[in-house]
PDB file of N, CA and C in Angstrom:
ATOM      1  N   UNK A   1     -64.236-144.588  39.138  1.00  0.00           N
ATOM      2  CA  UNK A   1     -63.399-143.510  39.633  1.00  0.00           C
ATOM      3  C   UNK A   1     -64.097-142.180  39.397  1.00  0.00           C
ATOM      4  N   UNK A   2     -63.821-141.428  40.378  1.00  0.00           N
ATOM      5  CA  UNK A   2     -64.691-140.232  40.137  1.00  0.00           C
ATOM      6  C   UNK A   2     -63.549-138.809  38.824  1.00  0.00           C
ATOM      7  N   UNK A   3     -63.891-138.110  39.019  1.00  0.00           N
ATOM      8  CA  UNK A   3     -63.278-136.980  38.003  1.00  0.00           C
ATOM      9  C   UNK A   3     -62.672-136.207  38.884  1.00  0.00           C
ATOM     10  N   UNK A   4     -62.593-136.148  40.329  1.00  0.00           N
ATOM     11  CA  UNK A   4     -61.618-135.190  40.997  1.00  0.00           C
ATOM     12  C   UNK A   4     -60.426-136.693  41.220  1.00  0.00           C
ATOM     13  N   UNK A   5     -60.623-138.175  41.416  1.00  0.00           N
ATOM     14  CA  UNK A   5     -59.359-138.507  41.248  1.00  0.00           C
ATOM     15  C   UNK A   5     -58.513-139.128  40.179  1.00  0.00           C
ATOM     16  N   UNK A   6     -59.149-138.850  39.011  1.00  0.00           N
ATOM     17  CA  UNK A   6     -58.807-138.837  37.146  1.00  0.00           C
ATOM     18  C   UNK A   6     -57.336-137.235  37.569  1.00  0.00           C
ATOM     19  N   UNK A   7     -58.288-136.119  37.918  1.00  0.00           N
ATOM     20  CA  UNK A   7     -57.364-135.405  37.730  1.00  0.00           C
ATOM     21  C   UNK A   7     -56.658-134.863  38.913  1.00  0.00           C
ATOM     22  N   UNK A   8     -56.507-135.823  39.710  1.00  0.00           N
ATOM     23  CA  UNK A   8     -55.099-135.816  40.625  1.00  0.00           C
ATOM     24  C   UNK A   8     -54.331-136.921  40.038  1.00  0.00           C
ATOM     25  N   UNK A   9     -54.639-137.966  39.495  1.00  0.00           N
ATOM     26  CA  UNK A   9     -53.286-139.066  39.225  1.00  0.00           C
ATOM     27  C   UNK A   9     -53.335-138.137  37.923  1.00  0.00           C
ATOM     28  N   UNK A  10     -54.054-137.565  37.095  1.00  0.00           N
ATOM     29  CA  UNK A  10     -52.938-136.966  35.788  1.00  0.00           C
ATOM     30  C   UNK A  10     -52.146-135.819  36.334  1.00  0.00           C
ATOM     31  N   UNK A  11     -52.423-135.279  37.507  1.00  0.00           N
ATOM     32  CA  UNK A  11     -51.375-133.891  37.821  1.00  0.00           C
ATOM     33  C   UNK A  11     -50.630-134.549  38.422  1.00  0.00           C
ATOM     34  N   UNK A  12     -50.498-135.819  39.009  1.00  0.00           N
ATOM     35  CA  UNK A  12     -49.549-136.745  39.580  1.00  0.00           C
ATOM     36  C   UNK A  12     -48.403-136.360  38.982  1.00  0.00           C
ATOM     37  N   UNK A  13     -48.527-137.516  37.268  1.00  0.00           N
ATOM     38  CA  UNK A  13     -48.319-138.041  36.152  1.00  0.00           C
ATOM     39  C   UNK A  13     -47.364-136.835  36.061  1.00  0.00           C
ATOM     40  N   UNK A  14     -48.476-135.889  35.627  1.00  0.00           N
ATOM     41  CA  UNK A  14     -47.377-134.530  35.017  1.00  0.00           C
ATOM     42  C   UNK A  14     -46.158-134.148  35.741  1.00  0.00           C
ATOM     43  N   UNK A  15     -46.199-134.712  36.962  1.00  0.00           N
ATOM     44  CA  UNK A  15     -45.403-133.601  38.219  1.00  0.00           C
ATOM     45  C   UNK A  15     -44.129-134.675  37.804  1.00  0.00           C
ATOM     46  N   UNK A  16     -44.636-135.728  37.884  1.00  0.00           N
ATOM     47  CA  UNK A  16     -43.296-136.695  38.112  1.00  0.00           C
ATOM     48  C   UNK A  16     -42.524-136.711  36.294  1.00  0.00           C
ATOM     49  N   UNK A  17     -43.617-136.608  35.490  1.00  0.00           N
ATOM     50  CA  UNK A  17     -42.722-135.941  34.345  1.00  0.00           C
ATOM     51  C   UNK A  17     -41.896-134.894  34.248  1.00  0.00           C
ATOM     52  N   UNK A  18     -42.244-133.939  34.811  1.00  0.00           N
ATOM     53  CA  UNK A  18     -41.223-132.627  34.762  1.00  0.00           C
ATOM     54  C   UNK A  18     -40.291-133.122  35.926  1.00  0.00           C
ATOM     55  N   UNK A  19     -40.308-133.448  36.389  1.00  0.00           N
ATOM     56  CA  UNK A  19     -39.007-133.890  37.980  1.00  0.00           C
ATOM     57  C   UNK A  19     -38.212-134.623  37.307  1.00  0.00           C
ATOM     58  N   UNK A  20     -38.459-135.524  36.725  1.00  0.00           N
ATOM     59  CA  UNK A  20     -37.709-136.642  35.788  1.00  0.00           C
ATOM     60  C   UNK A  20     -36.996-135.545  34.509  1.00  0.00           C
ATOM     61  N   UNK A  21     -37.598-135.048  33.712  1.00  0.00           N
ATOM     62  CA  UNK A  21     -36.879-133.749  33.000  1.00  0.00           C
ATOM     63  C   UNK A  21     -36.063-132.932  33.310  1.00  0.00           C
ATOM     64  N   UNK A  22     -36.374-132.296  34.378  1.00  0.00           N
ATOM     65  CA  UNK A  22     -35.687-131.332  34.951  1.00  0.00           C
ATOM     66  C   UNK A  22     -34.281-132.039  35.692  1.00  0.00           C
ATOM     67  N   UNK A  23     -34.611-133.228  36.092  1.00  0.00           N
ATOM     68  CA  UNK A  23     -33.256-133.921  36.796  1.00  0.00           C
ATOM     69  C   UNK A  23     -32.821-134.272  36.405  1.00  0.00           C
ATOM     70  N   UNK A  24     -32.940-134.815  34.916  1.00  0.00           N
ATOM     71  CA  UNK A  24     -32.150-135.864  33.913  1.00  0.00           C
ATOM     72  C   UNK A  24     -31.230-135.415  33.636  1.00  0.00           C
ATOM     73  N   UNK A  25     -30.131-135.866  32.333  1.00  0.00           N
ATOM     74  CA  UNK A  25     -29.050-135.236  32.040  1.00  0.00           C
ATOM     75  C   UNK A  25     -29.699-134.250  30.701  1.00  0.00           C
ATOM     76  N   UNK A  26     -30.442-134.155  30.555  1.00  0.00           N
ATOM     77  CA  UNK A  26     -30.819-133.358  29.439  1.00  0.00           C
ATOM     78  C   UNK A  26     -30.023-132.909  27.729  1.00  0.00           C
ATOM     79  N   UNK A  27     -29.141-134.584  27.937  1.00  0.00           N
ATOM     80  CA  UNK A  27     -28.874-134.603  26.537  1.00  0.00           C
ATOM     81  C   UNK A  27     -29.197-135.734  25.734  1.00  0.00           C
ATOM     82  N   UNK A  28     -30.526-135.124  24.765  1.00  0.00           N
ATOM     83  CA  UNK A  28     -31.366-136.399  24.274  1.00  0.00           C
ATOM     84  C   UNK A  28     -30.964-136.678  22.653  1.00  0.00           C
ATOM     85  N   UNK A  29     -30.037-137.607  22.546  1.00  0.00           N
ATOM     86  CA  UNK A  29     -29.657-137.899  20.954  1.00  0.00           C
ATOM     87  C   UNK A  29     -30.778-138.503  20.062  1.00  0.00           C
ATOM     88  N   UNK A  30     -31.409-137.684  19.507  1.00  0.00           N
ATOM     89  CA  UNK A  30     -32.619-137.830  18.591  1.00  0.00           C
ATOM     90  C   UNK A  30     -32.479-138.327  17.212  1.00  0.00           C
ATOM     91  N   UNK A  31     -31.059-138.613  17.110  1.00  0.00           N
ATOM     92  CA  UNK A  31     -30.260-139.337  15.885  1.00  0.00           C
ATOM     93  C   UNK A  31     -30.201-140.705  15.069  1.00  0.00           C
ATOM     94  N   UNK A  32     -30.903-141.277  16.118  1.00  0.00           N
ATOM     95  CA  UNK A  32     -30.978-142.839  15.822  1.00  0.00           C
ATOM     96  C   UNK A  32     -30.169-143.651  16.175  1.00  0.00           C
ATOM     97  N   UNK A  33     -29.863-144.853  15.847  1.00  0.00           N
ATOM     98  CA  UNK A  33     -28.903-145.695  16.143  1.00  0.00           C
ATOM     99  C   UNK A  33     -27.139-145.343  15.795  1.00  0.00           C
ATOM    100  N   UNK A  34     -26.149-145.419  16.865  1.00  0.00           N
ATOM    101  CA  UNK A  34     -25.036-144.978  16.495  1.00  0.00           C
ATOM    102  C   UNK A  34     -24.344-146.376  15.919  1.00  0.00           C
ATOM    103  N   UNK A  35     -23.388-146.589  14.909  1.00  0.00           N
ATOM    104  CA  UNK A  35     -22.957-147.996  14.438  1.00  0.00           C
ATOM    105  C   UNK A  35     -21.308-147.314  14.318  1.00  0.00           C
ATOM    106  N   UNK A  36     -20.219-148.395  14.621  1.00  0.00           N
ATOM    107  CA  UNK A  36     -18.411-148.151  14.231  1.00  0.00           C
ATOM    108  C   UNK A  36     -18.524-146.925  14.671  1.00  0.00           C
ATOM    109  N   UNK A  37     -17.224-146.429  14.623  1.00  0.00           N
ATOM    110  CA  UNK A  37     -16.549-145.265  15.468  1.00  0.00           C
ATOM    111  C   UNK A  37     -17.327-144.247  16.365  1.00  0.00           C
ATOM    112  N   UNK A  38     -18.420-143.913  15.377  1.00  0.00           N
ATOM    113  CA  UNK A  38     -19.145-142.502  16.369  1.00  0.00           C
ATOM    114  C   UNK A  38     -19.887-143.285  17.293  1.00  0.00           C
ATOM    115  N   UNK A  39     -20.370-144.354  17.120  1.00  0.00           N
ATOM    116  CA  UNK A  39     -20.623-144.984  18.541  1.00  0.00           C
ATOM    117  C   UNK A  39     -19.864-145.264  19.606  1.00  0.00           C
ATOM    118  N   UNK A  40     -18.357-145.487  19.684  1.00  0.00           N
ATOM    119  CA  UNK A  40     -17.921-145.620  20.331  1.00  0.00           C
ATOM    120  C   UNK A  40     -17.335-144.022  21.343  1.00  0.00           C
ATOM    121  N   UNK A  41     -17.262-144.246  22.628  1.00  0.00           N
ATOM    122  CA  UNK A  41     -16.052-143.564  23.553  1.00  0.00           C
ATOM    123  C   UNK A  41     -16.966-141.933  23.665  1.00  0.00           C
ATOM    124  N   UNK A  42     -17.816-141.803  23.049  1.00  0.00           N
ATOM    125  CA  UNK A  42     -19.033-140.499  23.206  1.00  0.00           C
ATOM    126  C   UNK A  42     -18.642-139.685  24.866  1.00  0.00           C
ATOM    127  N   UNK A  43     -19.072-140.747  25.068  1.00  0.00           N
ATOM    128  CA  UNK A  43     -18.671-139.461  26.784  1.00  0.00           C
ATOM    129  C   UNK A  43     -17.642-139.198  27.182  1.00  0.00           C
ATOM    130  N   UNK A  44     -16.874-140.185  26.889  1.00  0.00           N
ATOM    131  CA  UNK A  44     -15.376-139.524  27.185  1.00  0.00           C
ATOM    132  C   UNK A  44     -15.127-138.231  26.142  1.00  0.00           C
ATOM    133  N   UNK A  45     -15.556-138.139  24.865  1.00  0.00           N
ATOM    134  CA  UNK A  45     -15.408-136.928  24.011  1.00  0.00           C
ATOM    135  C   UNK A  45     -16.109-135.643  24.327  1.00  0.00           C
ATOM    136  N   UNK A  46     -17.081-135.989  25.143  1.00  0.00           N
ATOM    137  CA  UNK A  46     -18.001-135.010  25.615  1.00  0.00           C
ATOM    138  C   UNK A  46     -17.514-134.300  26.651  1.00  0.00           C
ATOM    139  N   UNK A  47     -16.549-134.953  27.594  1.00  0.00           N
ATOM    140  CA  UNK A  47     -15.778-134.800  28.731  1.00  0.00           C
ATOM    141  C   UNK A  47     -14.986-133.918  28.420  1.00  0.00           C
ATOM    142  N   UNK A  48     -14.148-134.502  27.725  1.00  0.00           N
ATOM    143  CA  UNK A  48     -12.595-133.576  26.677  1.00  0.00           C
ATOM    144  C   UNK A  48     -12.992-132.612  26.202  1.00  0.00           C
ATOM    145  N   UNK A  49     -14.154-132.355  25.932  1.00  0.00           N
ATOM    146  CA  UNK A  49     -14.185-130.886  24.881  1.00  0.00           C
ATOM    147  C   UNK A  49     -14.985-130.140  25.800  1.00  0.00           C
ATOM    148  N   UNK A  50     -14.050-128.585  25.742  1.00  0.00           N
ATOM    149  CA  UNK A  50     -14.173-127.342  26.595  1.00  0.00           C
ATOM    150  C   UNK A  50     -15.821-127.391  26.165  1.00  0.00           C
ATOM    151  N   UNK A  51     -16.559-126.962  27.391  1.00  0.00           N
ATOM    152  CA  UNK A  51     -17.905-126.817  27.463  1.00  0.00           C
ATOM    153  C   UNK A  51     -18.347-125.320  26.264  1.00  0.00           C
ATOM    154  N   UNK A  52     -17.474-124.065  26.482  1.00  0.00           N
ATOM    155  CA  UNK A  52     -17.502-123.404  25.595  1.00  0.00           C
ATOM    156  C   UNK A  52     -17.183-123.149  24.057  1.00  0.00           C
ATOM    157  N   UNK A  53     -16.397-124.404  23.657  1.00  0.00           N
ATOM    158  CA  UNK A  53     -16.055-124.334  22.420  1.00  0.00           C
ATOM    159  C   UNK A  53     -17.187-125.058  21.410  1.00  0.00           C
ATOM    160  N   UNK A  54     -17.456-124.429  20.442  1.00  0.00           N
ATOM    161  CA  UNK A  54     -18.688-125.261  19.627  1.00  0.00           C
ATOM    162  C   UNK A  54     -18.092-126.463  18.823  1.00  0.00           C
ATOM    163  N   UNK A  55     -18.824-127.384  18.658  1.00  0.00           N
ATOM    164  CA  UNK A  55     -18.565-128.148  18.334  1.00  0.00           C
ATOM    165  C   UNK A  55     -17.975-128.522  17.088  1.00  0.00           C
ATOM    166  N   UNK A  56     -17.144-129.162  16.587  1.00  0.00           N
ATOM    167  CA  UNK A  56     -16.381-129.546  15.164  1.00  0.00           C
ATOM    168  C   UNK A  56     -17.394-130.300  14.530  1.00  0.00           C
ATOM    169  N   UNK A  57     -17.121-130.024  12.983  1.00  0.00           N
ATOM    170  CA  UNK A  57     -17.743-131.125  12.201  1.00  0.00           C
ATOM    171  C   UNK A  57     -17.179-132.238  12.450  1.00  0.00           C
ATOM    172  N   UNK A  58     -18.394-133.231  12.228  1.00  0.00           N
ATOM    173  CA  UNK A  58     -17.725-134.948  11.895  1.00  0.00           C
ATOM    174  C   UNK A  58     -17.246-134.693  10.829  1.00  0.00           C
ATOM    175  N   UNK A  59     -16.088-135.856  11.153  1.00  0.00           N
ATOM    176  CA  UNK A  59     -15.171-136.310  10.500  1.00  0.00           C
ATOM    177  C   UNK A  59     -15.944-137.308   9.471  1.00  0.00           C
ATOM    178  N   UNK A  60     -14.843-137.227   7.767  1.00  0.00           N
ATOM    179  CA  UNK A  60     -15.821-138.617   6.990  1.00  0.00           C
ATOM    180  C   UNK A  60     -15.996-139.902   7.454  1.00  0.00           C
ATOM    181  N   UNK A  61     -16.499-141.021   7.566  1.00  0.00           N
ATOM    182  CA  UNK A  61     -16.291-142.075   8.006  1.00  0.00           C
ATOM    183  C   UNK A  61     -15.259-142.695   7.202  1.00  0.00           C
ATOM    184  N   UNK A  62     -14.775-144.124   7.787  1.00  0.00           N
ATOM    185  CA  UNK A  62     -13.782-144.453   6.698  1.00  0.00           C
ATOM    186  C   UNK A  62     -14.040-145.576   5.576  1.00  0.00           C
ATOM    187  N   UNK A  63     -15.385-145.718   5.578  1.00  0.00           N
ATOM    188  CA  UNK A  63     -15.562-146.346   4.193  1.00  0.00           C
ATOM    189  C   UNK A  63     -15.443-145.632   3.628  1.00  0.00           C
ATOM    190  N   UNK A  64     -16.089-143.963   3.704  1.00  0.00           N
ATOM    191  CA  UNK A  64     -15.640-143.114   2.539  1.00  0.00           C
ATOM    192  C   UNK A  64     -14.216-142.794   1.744  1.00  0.00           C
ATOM    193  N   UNK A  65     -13.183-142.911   2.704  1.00  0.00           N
ATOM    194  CA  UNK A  65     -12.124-142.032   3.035  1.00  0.00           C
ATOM    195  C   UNK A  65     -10.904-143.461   1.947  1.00  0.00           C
ATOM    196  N   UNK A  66     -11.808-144.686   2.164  1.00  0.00           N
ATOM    197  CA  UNK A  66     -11.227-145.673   0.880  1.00  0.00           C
ATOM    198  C   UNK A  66     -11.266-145.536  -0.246  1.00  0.00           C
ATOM    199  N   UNK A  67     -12.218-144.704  -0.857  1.00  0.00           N
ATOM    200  CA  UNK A  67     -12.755-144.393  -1.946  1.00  0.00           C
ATOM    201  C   UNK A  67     -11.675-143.718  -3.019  1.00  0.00           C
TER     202      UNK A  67
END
């Protein structure tokens, strides 16, 4: 392969990365695995809560809340 078409499939590459970014939903949970309650029903909570209001703390979980 020559070096002018190395760097058309990487400006390819790049283009279709940012299109894919830019179109996605652009909310990336960087949190890890969700397990019991906070895993569940997420988008529907995301739905319900006014886009302008900031967000509440979590709640304790309830193994704690046995204690």
């Amino acid at each position: 392969m020559s070096n002018r078409s190395i760097i058309i499939m990487v400006l390819v590459l790049i283009g279709a990365t940012a299109y894919l970014l830019i179109k996605g939903d652009g909310d990336i949970d960087m949190g890890g695995e969700k397990h019991g309650a906070e895993a569940l029903h997420i988008e529907e909570a995301k739905k319900a809560a006014p886009a302008a209001a900031p967000a509440a703390p979590a709640e304790a979980p309830a193994a704690d809340a046995k204690k």
